[in-house]
C-alpha atoms as a PDB file:
ATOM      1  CA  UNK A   1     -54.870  14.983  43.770  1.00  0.00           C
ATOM      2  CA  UNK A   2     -57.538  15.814  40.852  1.00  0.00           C
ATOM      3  CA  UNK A   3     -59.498  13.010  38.648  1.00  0.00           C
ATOM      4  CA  UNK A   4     -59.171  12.788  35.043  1.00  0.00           C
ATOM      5  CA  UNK A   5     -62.033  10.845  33.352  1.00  0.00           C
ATOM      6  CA  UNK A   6     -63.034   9.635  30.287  1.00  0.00           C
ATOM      7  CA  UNK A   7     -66.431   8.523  29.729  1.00  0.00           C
ATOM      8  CA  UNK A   8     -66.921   6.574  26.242  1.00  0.00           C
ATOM      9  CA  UNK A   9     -70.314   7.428  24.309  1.00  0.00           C
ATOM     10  CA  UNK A  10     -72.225   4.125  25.406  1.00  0.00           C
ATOM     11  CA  UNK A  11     -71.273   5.015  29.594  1.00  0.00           C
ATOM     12  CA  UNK A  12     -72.819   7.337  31.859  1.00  0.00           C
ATOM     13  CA  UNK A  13     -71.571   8.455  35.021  1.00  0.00           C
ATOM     14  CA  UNK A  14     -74.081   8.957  38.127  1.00  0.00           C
ATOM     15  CA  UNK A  15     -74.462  12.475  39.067  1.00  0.00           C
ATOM     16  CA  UNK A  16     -73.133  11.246  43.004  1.00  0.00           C
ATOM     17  CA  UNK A  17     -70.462  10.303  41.537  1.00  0.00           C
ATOM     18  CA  UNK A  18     -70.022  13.365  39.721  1.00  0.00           C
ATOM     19  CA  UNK A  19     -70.882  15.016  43.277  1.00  0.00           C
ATOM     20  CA  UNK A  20     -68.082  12.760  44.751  1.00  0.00           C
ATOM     21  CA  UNK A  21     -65.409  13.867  42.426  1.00  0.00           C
ATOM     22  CA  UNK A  22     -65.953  18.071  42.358  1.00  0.00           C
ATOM     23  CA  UNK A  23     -66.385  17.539  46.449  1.00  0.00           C
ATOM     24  CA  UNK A  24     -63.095  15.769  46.283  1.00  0.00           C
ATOM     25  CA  UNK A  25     -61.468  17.682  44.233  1.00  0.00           C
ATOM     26  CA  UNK A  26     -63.080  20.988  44.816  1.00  0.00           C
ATOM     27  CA  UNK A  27     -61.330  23.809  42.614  1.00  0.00           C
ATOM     28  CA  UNK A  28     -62.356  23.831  39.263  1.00  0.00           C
ATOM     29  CA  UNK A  29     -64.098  21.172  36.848  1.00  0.00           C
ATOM     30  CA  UNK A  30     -64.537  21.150  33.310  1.00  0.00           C
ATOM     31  CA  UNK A  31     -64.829  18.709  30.366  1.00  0.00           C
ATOM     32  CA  UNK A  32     -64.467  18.182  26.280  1.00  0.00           C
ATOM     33  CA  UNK A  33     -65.673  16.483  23.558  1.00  0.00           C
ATOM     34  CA  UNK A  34     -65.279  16.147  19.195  1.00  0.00           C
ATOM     35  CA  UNK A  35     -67.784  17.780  17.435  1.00  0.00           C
ATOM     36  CA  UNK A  36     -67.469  18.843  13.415  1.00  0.00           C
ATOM     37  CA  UNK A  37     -63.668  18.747  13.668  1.00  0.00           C
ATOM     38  CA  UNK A  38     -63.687  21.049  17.112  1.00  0.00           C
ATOM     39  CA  UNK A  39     -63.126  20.241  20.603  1.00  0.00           C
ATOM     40  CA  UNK A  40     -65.542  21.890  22.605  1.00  0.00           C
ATOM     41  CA  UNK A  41     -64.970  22.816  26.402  1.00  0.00           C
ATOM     42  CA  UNK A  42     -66.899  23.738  29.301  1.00  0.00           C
ATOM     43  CA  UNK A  43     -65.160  25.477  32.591  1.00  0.00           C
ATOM     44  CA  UNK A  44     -66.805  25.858  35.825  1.00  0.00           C
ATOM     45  CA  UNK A  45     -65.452  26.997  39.236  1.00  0.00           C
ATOM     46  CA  UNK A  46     -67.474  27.602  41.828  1.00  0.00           C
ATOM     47  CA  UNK A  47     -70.938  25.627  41.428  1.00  0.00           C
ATOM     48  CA  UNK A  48     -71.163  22.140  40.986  1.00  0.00           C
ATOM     49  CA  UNK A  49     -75.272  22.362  39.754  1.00  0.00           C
ATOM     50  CA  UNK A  50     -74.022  24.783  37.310  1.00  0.00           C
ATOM     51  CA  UNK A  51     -71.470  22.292  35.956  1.00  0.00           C
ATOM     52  CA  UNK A  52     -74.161  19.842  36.697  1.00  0.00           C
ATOM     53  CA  UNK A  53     -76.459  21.337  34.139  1.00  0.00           C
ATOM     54  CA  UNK A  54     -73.687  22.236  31.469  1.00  0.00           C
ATOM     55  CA  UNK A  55     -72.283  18.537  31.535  1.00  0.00           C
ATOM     56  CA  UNK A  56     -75.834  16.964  31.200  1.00  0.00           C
ATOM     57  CA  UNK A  57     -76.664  19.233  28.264  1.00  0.00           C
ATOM     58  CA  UNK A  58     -73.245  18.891  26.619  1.00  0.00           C
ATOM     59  CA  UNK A  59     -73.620  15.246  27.157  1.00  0.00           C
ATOM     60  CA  UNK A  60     -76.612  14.691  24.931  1.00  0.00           C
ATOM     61  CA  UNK A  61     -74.646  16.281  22.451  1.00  0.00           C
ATOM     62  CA  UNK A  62     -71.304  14.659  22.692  1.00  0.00           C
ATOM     63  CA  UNK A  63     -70.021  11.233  22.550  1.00  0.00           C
ATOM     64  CA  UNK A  64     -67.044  10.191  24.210  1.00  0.00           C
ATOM     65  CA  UNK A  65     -66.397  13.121  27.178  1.00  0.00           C
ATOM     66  CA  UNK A  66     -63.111  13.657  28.479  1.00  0.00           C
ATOM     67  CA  UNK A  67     -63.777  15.378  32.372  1.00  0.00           C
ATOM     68  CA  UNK A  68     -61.520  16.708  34.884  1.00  0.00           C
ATOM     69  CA  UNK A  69     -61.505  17.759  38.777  1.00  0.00           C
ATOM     70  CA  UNK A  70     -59.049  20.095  40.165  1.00  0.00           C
ATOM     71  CA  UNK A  71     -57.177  20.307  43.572  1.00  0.00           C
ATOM     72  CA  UNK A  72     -55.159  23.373  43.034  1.00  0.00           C
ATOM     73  CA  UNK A  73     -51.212  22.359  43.928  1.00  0.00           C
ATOM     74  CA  UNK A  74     -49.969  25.329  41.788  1.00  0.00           C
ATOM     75  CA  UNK A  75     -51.449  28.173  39.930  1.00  0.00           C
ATOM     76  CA  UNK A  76     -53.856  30.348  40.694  1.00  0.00           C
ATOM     77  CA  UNK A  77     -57.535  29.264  41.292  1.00  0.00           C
ATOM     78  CA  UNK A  78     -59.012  30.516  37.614  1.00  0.00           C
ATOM     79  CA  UNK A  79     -60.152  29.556  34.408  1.00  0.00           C
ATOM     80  CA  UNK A  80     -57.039  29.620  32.578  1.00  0.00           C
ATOM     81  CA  UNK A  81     -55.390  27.086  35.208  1.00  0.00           C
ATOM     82  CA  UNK A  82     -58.590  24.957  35.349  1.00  0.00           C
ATOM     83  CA  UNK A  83     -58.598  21.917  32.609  1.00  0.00           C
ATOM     84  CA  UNK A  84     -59.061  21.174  29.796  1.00  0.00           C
ATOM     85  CA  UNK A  85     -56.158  22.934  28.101  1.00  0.00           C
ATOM     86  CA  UNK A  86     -54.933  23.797  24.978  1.00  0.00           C
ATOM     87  CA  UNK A  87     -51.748  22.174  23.258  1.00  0.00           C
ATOM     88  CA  UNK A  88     -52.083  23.040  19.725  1.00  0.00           C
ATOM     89  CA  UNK A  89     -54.709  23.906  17.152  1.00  0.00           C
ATOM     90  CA  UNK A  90     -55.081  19.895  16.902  1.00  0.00           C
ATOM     91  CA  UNK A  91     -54.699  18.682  20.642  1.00  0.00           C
ATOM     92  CA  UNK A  92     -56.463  19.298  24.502  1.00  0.00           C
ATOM     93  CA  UNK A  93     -55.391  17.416  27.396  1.00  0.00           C
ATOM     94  CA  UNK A  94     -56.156  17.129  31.335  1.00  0.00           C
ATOM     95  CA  UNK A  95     -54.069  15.820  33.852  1.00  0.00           C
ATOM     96  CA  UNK A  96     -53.667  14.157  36.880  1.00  0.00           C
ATOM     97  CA  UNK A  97     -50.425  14.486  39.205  1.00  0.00           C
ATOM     98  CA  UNK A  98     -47.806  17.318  39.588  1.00  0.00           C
ATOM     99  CA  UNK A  99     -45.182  17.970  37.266  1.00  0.00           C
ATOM    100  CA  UNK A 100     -42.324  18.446  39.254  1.00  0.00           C
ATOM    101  CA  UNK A 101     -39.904  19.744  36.381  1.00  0.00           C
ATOM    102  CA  UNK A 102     -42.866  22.943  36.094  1.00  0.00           C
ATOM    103  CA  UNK A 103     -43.858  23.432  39.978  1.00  0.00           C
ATOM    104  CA  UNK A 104     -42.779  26.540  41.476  1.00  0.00           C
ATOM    105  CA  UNK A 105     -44.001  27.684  44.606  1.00  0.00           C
ATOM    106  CA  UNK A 106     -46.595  30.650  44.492  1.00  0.00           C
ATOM    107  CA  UNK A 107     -46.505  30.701  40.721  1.00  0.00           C
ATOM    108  CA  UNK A 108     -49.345  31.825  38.657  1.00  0.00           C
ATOM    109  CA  UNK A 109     -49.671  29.363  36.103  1.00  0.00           C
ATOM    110  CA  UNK A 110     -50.098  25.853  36.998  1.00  0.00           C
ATOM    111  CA  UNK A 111     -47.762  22.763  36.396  1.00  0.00           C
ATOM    112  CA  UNK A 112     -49.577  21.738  33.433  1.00  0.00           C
ATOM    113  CA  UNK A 113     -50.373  24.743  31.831  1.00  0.00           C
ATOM    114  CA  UNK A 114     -46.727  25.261  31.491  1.00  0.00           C
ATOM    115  CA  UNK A 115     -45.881  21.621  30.716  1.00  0.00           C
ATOM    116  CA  UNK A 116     -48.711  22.425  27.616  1.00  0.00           C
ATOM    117  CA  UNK A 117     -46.382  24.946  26.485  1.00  0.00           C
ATOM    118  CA  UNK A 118     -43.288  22.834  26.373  1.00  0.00           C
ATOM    119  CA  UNK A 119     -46.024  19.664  24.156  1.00  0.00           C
ATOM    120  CA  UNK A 120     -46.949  22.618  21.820  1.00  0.00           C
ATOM    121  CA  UNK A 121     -43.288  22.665  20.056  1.00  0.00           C
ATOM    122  CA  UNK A 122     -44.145  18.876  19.083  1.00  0.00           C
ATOM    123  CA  UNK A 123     -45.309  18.192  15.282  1.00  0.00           C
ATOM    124  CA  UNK A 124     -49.357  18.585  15.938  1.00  0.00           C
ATOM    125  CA  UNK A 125     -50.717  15.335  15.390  1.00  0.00           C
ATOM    126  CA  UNK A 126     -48.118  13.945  18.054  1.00  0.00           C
ATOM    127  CA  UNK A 127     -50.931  12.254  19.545  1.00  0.00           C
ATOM    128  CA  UNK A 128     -50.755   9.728  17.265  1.00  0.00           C
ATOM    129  CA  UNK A 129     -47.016   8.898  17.648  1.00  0.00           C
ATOM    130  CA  UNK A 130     -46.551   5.684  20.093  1.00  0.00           C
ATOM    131  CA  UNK A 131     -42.950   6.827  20.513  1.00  0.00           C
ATOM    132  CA  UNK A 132     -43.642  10.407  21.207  1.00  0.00           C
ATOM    133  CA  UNK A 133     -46.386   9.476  23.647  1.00  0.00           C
ATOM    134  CA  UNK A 134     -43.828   6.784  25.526  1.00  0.00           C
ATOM    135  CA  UNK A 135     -41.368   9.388  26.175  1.00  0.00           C
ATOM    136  CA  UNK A 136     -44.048  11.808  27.419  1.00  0.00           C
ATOM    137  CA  UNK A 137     -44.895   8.669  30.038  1.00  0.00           C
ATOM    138  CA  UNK A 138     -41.440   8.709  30.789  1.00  0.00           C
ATOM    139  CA  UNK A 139     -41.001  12.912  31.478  1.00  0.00           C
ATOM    140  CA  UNK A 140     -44.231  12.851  33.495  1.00  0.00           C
ATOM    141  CA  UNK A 141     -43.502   9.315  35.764  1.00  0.00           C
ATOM    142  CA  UNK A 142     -46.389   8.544  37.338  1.00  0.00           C
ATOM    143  CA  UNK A 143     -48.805  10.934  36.307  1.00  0.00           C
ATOM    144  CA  UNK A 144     -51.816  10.391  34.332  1.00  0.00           C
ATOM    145  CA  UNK A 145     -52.868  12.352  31.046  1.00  0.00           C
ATOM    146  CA  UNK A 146     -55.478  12.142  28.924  1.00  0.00           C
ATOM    147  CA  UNK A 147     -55.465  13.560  25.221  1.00  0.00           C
ATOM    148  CA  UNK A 148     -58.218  14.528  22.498  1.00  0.00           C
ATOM    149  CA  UNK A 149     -58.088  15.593  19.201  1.00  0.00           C
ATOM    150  CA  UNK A 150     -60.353  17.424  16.967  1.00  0.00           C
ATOM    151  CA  UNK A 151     -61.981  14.382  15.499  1.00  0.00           C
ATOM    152  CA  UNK A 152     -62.654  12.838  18.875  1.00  0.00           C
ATOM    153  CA  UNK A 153     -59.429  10.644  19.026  1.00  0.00           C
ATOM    154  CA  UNK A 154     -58.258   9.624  22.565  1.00  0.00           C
ATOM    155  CA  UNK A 155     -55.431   8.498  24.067  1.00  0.00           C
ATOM    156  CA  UNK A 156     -54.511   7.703  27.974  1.00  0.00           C
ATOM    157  CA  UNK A 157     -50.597   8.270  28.883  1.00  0.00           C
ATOM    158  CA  UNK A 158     -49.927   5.777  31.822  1.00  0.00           C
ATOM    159  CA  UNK A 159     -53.754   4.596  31.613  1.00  0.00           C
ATOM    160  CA  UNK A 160     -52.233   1.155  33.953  1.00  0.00           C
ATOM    161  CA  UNK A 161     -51.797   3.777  36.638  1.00  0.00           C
ATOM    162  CA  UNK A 162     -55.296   4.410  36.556  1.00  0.00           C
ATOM    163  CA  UNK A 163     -59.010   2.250  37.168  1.00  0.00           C
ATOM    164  CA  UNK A 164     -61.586   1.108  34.932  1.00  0.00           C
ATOM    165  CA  UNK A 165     -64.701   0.767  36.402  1.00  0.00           C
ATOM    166  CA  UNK A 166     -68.271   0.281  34.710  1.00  0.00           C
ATOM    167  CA  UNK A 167     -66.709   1.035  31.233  1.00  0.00           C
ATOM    168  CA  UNK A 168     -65.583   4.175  32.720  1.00  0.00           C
ATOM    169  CA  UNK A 169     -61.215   5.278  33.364  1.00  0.00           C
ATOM    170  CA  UNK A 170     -60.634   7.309  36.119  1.00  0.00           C
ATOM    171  CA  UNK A 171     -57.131   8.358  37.005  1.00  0.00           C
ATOM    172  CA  UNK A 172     -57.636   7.733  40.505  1.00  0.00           C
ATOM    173  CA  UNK A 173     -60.783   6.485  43.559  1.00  0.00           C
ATOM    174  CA  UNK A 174     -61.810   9.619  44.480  1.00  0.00           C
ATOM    175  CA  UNK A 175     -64.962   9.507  42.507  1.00  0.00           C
ATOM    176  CA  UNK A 176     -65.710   6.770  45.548  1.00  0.00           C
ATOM    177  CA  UNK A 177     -67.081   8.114  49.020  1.00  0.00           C
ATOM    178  CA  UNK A 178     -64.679   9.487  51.329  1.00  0.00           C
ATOM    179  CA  UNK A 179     -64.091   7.151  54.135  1.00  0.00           C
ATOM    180  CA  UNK A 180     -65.591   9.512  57.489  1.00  0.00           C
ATOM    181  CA  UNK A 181     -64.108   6.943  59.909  1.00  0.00           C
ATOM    182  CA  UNK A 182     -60.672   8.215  58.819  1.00  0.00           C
ATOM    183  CA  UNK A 183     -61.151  12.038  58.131  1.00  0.00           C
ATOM    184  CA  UNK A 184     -63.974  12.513  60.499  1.00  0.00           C
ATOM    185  CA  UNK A 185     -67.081  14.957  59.503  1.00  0.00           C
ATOM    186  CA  UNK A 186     -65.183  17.714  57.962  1.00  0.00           C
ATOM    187  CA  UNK A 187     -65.887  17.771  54.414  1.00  0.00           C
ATOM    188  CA  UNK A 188     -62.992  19.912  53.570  1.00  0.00           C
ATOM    189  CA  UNK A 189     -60.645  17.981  54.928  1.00  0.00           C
ATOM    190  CA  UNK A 190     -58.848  18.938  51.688  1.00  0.00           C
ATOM    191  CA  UNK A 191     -58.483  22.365  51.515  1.00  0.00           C
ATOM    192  CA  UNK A 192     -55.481  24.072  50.639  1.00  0.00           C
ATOM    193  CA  UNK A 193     -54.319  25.326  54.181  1.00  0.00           C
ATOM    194  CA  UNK A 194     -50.979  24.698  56.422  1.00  0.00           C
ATOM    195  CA  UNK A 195     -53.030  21.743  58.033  1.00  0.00           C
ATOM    196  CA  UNK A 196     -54.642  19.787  55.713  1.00  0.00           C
ATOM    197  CA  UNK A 197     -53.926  16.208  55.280  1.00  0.00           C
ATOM    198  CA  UNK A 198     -51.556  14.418  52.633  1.00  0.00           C
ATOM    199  CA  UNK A 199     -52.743  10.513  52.692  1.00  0.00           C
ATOM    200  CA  UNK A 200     -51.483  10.277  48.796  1.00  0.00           C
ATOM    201  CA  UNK A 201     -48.131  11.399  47.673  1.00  0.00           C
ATOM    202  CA  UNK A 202     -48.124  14.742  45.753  1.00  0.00           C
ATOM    203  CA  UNK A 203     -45.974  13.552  42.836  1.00  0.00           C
ATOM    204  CA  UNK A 204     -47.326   9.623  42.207  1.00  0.00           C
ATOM    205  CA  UNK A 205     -50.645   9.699  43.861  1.00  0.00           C
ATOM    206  CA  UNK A 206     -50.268   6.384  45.523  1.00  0.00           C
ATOM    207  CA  UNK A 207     -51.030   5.840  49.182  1.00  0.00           C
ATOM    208  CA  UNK A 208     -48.270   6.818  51.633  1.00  0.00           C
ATOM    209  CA  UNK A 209     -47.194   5.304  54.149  1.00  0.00           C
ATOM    210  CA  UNK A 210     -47.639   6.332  57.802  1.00  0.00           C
ATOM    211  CA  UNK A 211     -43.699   7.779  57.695  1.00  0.00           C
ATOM    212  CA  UNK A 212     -44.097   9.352  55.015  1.00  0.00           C
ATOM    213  CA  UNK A 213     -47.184  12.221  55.382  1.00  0.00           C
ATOM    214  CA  UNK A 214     -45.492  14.367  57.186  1.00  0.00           C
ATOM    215  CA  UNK A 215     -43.104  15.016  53.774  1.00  0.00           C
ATOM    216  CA  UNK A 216     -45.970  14.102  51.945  1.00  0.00           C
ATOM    217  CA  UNK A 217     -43.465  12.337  49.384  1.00  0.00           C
ATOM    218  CA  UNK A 218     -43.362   8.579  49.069  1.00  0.00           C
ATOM    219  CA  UNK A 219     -40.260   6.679  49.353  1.00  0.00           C
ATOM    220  CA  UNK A 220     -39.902   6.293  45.927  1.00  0.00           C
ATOM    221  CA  UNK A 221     -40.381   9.759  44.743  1.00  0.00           C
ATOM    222  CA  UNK A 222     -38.288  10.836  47.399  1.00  0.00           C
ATOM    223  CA  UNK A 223     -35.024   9.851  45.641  1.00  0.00           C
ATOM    224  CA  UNK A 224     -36.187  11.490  42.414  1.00  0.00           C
ATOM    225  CA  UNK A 225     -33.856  14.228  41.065  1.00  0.00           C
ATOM    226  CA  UNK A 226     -36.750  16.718  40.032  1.00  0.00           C
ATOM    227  CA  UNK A 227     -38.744  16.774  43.039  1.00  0.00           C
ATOM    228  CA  UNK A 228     -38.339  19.991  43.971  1.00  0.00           C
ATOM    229  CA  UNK A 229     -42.415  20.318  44.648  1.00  0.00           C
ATOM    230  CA  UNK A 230     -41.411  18.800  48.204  1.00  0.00           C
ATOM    231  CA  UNK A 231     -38.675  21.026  49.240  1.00  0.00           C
END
């Protein structure tokens, strides 16, 4: 699934719910924010009090904080496939939702990191185009991306997909407690294994229905052209 998050300067997230979203999203975090016409980025893997401690500092530093949790779909579990990432000397973005047109089955590289490739042949303040970001919307569907630029600059692609809540946008709820009734006492309920359970559909992230976990596609993404993710 993965969160994307932007925290403005005058929020602050909870460190539970910080907990919430790396135990959710368990394979990777990082984060950005502007500083003297730089975007600065922090990567962790494997420790969430380690990317505790780096976000906290950072945090006094920065203003508004873009933040991202990983569930690994495609790409290797590493640093270069763990967000932020690079478009241009200008731009960074994270994202939320698989990129069908870039998902290949055991590839290296992730869906975005190749998608990132594709944005960098755009002009580099594209950001700031309405048009240019419309027809990104329209390439990625449902998915959710957040962009930054060196002077701090934000913009959400498909941000009505997406919740505010406390003065805070996350792409999707899983910065809120699991529900236990329905997954039971294993923690890792999502891990990426043959058996692990698809409530959400891969390509959208809304809720499936019960007829449709099995593909793990919803009804609607089902008849899409490009999804070759659930072949």
């Amino acid at each position: 699934m993965c969160i994307a998050i932007l925290k403005p300067k005058e929020s602050k997230i909870k460190t539970e719910t910080l907990r919430e979203c790396w135990e959710s999203n368990p394979h990777g975090a990082g984060f950005m924010y502007a500083k003297n016409n730089r975007v600065i980025v922090r990567k962790e893997l494997k420790n969430f009090e380690r990317f505790l401690k780096e976000y906290r500092k950072h945090e006094q530093i920065g203003g508004k904080m873009v933040i991202h949790f990983r569930i690994m779909t495609h790409g290797k579990l590493d640093y270069k496939n763990t967000h932020p990432h690079r478009v241009n000397n200008n731009t960074w973005l994270v994202h939320n939702g698989v990129i069908s047109q870039h998902s290949y089955k055991n590839a290296k590289l992730s869906d975005t990191v190749k998608f990132c490739k594709m944005l960098a042949g755009l002009p580099v303040d594209f950001m700031q185009s309405k048009p240019t970001l419309k027809l990104i919307g329209g390439y990625i569907d449902t998915d959710k991306i957040i962009l930054m630029d060196t002077s701090g600059k934000t913009r959400i692609i498909n941000e009505d997909q997406g919740i505010w809540d406390g003065g805070i946008w996350y792409s999707n709820q899983s910065y809120e407690p699991i529900n236990y009734a329905q997954y039971g006492n294993n923690r890792n309920w999502f891990d990426i294994r043959d058996d692990y359970i698809i409530d959400d559909c891969l390509l959208c992230q809304n809720s499936l229905q019960a007829n449709e976990i099995q593909n793990g596609v919803c009804k609607h993404c089902n008849t899409r052209n490009d999804s070759r993710v659930c072949s």
